[in-house]
PDB file of N, CA and C in Angstrom:
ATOM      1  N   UNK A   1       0.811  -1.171   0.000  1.00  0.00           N
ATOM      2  CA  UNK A   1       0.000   0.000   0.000  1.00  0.00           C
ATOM      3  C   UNK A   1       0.868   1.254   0.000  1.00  0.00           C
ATOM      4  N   UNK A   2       0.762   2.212  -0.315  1.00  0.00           N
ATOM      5  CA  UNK A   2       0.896   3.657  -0.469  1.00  0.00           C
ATOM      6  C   UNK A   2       0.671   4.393   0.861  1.00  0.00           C
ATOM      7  N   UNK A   3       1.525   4.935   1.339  1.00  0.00           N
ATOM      8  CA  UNK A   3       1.989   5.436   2.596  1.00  0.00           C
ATOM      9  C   UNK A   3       1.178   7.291   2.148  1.00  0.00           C
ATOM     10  N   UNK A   4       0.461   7.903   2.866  1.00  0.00           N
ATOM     11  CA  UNK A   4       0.187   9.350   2.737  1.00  0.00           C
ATOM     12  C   UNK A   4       0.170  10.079   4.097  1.00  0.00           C
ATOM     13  N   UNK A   5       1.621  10.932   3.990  1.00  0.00           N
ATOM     14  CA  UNK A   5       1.473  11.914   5.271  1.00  0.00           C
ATOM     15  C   UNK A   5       1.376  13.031   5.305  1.00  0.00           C
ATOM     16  N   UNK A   6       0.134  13.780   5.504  1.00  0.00           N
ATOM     17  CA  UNK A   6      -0.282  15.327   5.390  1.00  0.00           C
ATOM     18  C   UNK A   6       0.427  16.256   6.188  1.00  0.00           C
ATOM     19  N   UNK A   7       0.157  17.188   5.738  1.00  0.00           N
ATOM     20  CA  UNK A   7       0.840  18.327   6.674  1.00  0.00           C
ATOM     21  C   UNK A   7       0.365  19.686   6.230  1.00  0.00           C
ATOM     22  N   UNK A   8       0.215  20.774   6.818  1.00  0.00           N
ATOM     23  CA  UNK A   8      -0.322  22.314   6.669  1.00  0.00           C
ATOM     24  C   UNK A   8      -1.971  22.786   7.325  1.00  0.00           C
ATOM     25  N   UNK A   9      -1.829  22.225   8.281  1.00  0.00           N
ATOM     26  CA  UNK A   9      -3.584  22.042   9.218  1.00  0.00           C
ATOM     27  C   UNK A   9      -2.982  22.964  10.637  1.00  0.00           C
ATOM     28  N   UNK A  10      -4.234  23.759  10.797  1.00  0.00           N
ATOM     29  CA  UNK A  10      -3.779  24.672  12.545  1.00  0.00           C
ATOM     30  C   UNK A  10      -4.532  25.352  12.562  1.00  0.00           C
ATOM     31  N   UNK A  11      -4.225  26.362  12.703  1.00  0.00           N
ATOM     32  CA  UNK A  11      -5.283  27.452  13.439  1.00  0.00           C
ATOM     33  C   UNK A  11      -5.652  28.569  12.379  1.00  0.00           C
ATOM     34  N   UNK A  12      -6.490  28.762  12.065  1.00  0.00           N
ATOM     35  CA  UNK A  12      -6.481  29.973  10.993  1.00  0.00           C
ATOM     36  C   UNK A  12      -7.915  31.302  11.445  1.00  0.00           C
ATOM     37  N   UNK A  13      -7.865  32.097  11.207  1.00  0.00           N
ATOM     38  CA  UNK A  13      -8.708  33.111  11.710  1.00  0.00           C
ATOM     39  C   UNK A  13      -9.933  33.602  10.425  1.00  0.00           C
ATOM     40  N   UNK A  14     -11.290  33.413  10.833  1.00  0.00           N
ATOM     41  CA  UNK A  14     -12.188  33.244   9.685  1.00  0.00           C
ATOM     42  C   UNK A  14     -11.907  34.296   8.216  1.00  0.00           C
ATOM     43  N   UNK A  15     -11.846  34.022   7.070  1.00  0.00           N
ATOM     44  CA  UNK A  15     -11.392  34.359   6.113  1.00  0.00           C
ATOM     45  C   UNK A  15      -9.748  34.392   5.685  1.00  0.00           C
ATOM     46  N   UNK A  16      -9.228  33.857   6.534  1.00  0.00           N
ATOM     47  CA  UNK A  16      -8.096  33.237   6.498  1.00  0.00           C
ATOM     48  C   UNK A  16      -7.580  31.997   5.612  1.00  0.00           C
ATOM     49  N   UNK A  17      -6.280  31.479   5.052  1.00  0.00           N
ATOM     50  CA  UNK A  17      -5.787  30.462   3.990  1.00  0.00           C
ATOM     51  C   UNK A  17      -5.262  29.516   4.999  1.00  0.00           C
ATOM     52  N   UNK A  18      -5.567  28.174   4.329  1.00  0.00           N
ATOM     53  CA  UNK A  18      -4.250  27.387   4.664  1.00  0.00           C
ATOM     54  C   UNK A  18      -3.979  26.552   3.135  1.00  0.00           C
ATOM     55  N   UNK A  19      -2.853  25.735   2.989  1.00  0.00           N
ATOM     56  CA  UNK A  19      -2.530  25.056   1.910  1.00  0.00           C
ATOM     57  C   UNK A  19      -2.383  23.343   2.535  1.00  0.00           C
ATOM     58  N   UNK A  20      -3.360  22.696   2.385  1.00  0.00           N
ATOM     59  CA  UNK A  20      -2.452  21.060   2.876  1.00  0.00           C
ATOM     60  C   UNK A  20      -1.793  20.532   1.825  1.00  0.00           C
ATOM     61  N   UNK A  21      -1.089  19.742   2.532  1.00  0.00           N
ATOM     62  CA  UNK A  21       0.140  18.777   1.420  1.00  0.00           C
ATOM     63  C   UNK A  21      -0.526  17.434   1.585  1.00  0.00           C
ATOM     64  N   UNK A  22      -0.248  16.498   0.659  1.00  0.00           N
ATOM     65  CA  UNK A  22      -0.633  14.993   1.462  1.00  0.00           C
ATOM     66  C   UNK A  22       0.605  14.161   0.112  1.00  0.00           C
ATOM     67  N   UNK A  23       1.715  14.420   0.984  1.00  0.00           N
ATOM     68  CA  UNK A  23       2.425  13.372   0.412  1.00  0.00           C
ATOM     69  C   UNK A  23       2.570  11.875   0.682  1.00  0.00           C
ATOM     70  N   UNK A  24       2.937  11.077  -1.257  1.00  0.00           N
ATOM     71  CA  UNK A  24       3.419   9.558  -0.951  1.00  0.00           C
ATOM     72  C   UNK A  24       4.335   9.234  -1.208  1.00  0.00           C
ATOM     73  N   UNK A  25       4.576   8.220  -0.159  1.00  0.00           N
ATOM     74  CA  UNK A  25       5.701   7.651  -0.622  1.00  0.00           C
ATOM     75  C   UNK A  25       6.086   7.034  -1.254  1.00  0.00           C
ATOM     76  N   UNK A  26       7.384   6.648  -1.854  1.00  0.00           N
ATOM     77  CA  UNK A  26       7.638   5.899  -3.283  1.00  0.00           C
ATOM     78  C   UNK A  26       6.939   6.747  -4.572  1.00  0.00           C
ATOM     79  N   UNK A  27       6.642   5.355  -5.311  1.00  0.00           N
ATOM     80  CA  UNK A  27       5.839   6.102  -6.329  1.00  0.00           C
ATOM     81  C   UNK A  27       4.157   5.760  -6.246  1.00  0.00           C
ATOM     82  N   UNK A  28       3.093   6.332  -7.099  1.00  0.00           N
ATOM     83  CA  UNK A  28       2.178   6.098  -7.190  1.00  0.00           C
ATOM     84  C   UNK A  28       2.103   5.552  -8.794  1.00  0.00           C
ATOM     85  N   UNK A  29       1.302   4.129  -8.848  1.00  0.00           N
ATOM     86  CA  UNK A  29       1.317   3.898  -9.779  1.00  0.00           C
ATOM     87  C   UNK A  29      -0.177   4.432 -10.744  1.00  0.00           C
ATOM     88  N   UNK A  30       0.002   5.819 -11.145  1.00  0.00           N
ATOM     89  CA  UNK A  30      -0.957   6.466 -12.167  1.00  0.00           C
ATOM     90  C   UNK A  30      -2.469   6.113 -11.201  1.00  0.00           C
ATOM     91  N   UNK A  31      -2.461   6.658 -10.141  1.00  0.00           N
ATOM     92  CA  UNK A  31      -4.119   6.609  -9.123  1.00  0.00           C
ATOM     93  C   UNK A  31      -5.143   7.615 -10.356  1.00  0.00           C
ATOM     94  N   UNK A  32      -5.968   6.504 -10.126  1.00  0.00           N
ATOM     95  CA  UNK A  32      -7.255   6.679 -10.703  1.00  0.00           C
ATOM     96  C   UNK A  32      -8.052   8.036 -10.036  1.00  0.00           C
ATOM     97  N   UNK A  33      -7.723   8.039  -8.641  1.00  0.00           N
ATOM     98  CA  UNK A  33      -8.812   8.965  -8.286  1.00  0.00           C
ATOM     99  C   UNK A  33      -7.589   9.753  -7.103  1.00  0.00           C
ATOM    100  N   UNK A  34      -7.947  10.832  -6.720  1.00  0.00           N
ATOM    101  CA  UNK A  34      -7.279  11.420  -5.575  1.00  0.00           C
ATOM    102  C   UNK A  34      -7.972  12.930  -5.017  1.00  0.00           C
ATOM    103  N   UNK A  35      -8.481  12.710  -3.872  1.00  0.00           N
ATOM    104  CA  UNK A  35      -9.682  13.545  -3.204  1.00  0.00           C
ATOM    105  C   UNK A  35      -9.115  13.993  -1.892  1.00  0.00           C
ATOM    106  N   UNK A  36      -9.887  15.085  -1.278  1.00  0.00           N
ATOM    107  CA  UNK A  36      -9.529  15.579   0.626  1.00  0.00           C
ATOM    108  C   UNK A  36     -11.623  15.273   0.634  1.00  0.00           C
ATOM    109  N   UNK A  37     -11.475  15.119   1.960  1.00  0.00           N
ATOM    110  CA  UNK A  37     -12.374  14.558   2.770  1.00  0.00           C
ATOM    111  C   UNK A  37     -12.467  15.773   3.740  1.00  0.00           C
ATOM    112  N   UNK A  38     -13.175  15.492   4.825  1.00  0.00           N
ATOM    113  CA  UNK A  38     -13.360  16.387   6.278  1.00  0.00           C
ATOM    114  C   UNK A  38     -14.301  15.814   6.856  1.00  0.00           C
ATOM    115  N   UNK A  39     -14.058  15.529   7.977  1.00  0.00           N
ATOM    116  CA  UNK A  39     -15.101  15.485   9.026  1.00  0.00           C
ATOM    117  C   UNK A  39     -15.019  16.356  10.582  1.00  0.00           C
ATOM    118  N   UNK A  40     -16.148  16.648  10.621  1.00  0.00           N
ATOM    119  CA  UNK A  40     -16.093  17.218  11.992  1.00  0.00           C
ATOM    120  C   UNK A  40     -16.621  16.177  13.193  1.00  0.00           C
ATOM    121  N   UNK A  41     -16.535  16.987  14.275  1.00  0.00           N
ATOM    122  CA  UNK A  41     -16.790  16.182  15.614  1.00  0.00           C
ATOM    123  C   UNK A  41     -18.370  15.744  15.634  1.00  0.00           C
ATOM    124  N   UNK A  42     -18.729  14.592  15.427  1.00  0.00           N
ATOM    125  CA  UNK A  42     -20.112  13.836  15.597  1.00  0.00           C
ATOM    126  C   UNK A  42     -20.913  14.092  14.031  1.00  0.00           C
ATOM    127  N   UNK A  43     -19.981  14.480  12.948  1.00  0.00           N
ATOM    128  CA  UNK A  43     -20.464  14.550  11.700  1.00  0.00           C
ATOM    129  C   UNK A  43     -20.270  13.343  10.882  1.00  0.00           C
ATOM    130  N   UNK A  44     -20.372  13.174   9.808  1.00  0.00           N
ATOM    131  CA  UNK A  44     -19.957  12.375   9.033  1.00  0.00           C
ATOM    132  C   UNK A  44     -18.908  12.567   8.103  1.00  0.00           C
ATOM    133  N   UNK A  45     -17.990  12.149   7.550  1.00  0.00           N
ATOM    134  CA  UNK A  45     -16.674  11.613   6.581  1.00  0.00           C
ATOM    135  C   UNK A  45     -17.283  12.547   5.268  1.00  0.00           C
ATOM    136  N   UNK A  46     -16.841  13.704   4.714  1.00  0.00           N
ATOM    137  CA  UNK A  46     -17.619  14.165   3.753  1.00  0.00           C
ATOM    138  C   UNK A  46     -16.880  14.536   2.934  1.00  0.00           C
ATOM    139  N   UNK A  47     -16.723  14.228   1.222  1.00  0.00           N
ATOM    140  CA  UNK A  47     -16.009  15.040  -0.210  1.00  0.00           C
ATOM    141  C   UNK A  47     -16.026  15.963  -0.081  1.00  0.00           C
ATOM    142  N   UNK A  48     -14.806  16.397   0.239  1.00  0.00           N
ATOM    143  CA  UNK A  48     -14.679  18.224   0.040  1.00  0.00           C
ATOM    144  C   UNK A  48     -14.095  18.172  -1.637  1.00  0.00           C
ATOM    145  N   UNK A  49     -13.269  17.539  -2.108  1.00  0.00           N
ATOM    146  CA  UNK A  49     -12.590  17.785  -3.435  1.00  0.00           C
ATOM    147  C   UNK A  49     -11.908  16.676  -4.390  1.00  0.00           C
ATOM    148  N   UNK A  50     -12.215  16.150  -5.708  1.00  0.00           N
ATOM    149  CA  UNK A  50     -11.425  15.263  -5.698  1.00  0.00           C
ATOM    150  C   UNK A  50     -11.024  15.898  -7.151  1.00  0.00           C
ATOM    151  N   UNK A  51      -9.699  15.075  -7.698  1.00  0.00           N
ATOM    152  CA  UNK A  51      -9.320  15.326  -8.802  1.00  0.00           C
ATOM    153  C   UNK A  51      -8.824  13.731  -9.576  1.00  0.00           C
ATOM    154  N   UNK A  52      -9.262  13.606 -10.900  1.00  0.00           N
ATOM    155  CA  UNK A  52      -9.053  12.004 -11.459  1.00  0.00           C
ATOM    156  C   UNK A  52      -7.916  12.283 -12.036  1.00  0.00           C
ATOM    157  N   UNK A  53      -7.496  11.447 -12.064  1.00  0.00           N
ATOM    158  CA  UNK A  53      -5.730  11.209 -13.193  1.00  0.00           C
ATOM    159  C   UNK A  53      -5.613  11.972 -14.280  1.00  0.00           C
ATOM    160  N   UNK A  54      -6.639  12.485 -14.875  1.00  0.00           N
ATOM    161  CA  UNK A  54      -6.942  12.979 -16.504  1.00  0.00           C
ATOM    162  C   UNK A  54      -6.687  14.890 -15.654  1.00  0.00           C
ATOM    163  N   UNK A  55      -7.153  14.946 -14.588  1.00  0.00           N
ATOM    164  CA  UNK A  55      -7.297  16.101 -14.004  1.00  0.00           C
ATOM    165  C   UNK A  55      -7.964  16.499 -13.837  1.00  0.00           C
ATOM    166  N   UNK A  56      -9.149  16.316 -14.134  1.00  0.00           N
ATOM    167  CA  UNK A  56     -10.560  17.378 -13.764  1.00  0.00           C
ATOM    168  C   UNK A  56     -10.960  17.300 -12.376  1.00  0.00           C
ATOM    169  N   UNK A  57     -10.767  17.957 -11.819  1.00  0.00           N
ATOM    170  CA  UNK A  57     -11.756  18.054 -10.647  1.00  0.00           C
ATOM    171  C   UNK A  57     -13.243  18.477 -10.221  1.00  0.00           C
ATOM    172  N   UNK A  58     -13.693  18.624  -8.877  1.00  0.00           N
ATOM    173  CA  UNK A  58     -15.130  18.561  -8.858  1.00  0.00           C
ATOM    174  C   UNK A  58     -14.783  18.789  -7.537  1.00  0.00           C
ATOM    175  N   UNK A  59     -15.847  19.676  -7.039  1.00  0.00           N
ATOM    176  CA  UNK A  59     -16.184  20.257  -5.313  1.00  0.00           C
ATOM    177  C   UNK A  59     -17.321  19.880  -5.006  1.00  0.00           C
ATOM    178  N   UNK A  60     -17.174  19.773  -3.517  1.00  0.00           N
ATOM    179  CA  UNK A  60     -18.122  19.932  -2.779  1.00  0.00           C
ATOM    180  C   UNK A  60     -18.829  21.411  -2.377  1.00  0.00           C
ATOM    181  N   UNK A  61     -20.648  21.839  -2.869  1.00  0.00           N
ATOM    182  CA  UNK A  61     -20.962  23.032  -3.021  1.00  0.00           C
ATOM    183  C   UNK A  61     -20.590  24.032  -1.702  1.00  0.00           C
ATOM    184  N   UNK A  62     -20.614  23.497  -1.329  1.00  0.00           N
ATOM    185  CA  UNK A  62     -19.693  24.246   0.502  1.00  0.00           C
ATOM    186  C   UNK A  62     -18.457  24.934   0.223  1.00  0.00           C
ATOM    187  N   UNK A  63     -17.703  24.571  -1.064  1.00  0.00           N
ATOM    188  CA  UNK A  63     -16.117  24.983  -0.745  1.00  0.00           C
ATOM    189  C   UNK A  63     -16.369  25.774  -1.941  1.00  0.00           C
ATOM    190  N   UNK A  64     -16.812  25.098  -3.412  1.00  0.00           N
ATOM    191  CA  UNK A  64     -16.794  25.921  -4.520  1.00  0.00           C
ATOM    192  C   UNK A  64     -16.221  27.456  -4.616  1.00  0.00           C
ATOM    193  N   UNK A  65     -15.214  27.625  -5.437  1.00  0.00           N
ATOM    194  CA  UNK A  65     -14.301  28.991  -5.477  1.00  0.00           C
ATOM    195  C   UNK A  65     -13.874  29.625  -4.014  1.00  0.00           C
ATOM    196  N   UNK A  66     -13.547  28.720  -3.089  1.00  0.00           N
ATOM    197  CA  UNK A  66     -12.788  28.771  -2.193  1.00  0.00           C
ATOM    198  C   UNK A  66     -11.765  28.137  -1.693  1.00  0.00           C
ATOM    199  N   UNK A  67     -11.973  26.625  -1.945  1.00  0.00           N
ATOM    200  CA  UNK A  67     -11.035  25.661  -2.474  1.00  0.00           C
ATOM    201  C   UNK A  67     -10.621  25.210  -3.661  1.00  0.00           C
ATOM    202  N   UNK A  68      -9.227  24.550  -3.740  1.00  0.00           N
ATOM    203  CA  UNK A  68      -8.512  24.443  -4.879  1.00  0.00           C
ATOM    204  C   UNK A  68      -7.689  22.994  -4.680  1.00  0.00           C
ATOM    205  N   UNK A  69      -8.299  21.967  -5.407  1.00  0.00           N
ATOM    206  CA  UNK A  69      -6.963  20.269  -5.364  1.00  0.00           C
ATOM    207  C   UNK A  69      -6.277  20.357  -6.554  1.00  0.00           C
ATOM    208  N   UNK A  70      -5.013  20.192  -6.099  1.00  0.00           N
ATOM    209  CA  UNK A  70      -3.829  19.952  -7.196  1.00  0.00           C
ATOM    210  C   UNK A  70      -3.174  19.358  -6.892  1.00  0.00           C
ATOM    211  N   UNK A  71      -2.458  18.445  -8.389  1.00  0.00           N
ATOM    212  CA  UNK A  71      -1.247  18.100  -7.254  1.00  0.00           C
ATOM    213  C   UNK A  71      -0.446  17.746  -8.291  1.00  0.00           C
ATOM    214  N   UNK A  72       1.216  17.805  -7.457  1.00  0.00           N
ATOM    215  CA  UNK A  72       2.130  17.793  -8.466  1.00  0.00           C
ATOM    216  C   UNK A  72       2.838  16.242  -9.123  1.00  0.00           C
ATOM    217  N   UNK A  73       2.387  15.908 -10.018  1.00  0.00           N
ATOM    218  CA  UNK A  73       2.914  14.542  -9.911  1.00  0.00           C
ATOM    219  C   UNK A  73       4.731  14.464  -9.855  1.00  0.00           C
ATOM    220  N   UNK A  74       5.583  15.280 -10.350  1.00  0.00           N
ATOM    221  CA  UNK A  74       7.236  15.281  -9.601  1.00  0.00           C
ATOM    222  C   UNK A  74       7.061  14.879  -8.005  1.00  0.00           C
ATOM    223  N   UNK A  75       6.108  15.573  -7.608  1.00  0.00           N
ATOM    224  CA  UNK A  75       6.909  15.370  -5.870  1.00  0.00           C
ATOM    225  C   UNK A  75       5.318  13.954  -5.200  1.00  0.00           C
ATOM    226  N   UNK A  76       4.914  13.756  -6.055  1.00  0.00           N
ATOM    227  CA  UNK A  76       3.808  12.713  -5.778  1.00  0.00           C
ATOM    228  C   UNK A  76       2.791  13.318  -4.172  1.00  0.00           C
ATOM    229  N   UNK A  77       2.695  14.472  -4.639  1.00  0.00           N
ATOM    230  CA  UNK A  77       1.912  15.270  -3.582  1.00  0.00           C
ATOM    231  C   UNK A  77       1.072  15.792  -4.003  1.00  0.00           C
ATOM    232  N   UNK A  78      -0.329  15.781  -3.455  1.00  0.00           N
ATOM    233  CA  UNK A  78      -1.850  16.474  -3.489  1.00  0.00           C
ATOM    234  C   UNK A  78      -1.725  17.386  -2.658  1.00  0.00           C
ATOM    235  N   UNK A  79      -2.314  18.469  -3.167  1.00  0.00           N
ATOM    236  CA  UNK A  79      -2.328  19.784  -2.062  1.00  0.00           C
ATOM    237  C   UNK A  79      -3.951  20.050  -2.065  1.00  0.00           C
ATOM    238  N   UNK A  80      -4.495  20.904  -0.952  1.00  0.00           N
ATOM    239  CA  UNK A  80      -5.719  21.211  -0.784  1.00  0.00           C
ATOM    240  C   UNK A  80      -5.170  22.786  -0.729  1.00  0.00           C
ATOM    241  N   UNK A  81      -5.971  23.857  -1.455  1.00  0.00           N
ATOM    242  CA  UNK A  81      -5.938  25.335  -1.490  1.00  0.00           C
ATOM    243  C   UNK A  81      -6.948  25.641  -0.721  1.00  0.00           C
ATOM    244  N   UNK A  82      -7.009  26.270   0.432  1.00  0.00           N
ATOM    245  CA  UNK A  82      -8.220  26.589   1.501  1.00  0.00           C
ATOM    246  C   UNK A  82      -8.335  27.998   1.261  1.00  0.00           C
ATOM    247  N   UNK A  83      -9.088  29.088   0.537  1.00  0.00           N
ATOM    248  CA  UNK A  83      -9.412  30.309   0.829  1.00  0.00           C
ATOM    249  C   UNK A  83     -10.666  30.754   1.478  1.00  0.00           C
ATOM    250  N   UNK A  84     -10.372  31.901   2.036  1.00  0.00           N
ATOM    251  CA  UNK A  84     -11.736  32.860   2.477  1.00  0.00           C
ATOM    252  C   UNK A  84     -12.437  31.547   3.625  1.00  0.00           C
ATOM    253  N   UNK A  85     -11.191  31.423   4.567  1.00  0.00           N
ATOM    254  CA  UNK A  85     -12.043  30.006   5.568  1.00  0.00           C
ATOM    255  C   UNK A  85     -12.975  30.564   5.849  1.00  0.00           C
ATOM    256  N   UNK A  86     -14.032  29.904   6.648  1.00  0.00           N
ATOM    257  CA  UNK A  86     -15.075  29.996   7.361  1.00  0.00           C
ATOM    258  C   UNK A  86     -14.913  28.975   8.891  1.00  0.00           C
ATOM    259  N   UNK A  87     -15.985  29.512   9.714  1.00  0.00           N
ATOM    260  CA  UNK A  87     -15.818  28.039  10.962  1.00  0.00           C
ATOM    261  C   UNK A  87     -16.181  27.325  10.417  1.00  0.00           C
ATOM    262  N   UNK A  88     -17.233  27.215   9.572  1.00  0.00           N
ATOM    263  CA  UNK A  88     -17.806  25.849   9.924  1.00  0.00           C
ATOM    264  C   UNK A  88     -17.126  25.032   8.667  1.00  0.00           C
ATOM    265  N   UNK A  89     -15.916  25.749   8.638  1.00  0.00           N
ATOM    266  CA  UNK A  89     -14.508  24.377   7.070  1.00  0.00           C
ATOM    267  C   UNK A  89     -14.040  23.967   8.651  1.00  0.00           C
ATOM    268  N   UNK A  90     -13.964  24.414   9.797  1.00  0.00           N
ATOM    269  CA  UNK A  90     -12.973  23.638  10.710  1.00  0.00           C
ATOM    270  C   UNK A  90     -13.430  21.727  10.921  1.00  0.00           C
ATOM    271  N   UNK A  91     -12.563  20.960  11.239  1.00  0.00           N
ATOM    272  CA  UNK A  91     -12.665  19.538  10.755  1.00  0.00           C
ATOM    273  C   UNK A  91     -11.119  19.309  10.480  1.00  0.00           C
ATOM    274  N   UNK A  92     -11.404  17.777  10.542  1.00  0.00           N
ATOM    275  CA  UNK A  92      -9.924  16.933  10.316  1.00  0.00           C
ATOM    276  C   UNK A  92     -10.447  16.827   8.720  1.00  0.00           C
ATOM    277  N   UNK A  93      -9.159  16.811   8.334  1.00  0.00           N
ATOM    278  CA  UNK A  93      -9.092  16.782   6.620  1.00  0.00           C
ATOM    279  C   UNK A  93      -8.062  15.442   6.715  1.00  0.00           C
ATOM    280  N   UNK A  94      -8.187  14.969   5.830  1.00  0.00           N
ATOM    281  CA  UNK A  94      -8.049  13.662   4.849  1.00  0.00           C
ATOM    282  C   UNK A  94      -7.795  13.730   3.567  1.00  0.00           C
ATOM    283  N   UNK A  95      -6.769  13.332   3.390  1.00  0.00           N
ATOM    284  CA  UNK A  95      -6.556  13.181   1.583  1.00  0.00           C
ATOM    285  C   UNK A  95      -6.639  11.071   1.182  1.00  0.00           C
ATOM    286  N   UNK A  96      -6.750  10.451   0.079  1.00  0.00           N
ATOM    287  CA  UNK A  96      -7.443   9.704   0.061  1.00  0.00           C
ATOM    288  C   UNK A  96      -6.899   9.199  -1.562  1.00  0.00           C
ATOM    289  N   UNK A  97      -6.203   8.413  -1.694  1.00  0.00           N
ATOM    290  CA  UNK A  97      -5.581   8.105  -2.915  1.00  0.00           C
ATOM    291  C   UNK A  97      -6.092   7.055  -3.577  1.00  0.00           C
ATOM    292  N   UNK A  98      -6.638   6.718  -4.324  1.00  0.00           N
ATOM    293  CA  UNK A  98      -7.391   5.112  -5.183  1.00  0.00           C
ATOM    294  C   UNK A  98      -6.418   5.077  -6.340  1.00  0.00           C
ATOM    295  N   UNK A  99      -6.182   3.381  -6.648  1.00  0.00           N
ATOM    296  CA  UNK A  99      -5.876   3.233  -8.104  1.00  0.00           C
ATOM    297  C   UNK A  99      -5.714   1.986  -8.079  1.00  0.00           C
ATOM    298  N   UNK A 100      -5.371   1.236  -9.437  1.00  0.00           N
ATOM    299  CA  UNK A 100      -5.795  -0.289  -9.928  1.00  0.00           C
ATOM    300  C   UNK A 100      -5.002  -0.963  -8.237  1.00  0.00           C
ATOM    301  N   UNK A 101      -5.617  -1.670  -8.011  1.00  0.00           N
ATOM    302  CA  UNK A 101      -4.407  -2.750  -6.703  1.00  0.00           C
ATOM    303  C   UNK A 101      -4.351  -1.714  -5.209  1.00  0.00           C
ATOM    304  N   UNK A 102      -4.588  -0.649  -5.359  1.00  0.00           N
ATOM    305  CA  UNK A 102      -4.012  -0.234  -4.045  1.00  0.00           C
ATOM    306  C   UNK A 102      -4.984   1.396  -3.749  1.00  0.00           C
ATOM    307  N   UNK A 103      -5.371   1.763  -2.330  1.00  0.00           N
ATOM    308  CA  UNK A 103      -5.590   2.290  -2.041  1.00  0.00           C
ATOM    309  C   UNK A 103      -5.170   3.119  -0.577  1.00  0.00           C
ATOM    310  N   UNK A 104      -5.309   4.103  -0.241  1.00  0.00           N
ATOM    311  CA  UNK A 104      -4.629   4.835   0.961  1.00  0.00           C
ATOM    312  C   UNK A 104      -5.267   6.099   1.723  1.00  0.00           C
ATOM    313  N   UNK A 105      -4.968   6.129   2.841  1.00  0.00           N
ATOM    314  CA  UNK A 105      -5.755   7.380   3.484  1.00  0.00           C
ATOM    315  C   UNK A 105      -4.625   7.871   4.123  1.00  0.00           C
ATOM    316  N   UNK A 106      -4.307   9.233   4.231  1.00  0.00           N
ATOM    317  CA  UNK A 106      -3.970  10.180   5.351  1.00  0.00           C
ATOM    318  C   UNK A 106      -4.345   9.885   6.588  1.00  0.00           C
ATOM    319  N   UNK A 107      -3.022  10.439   7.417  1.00  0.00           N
ATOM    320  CA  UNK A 107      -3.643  10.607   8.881  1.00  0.00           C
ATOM    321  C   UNK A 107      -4.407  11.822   9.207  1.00  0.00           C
ATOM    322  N   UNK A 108      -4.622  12.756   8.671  1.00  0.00           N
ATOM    323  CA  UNK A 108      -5.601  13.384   8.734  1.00  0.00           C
ATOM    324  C   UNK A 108      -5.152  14.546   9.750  1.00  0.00           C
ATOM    325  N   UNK A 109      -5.227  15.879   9.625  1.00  0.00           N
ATOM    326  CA  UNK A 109      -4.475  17.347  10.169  1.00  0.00           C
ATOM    327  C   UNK A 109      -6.032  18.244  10.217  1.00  0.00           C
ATOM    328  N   UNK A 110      -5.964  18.576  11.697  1.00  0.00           N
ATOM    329  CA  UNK A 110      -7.131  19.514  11.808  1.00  0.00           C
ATOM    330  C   UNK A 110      -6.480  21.041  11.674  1.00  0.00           C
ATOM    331  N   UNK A 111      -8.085  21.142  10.972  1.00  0.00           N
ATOM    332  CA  UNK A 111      -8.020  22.450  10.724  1.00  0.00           C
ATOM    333  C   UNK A 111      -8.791  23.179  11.704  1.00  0.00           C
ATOM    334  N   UNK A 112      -9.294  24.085  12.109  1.00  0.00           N
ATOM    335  CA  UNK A 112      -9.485  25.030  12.899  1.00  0.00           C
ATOM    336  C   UNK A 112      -9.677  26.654  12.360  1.00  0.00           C
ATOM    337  N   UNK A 113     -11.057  27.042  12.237  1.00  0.00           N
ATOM    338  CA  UNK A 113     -11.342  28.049  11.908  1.00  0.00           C
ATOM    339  C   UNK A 113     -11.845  29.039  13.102  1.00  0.00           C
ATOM    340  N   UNK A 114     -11.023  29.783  13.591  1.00  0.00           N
ATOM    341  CA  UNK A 114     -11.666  30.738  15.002  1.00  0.00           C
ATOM    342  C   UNK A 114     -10.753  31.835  15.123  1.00  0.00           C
ATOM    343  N   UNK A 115     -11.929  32.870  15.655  1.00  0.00           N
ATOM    344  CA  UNK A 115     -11.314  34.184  16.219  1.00  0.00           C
ATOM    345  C   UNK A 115     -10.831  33.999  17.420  1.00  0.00           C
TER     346      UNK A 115
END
């Protein structure tokens, strides 16, 4: 399996940025799918963003032109673009890698939206 360890989650002040990383290790062999998630405390596991191999992506209507998934295939890292936070984006984020044989989750970096 495919190892993914995130990083760029903390404290941010409402209308505030953050950028997550969710790097893998080794290589990825051409993943079919690669998405961030969020859940909050007593919520459910929810698509914030995914992007397919070809590249297109697709949001969740909550984030639309506030968030941004990219990712660089050189450094085999997905990034999440967080603008104009709000509280209620605060939640553990998850990035989430699929492809033929193998799949992977992040440990997952809270975010935190508060004055």
């Amino acid at each position: 399996q495919v190892q993914l360890v995130e990083s760029g989650g903390g404290l941010v002040q409402p209308g505030g940025s953050l950028r997550l990383s969710c790097a893998a290790s080794g290589t990825i062999f051409r993943p079919n799918f690669m998405g961030w998630y969020r859940q909050a405390p007593g919520k459910q596991r929810d698509l914030v963003a995914v992007m397919t191999s070809g590249g297109s992506t697709n949001y969740a209507d909550s984030v639309k032109d506030r968030f941004t998934i990219s990712r660089d295939n050189a450094k085999n890292t997905v990034y999440l673009q967080m603008n104009s936070l709000k509280p209620e984006d605060t939640a553990v984020y998850y990035c989430y890698v699929a492809g033929s044989g193998f799949n992977s989750w992040g440990q997952g970096t809270q975010v935190t939206v508060s004055s």
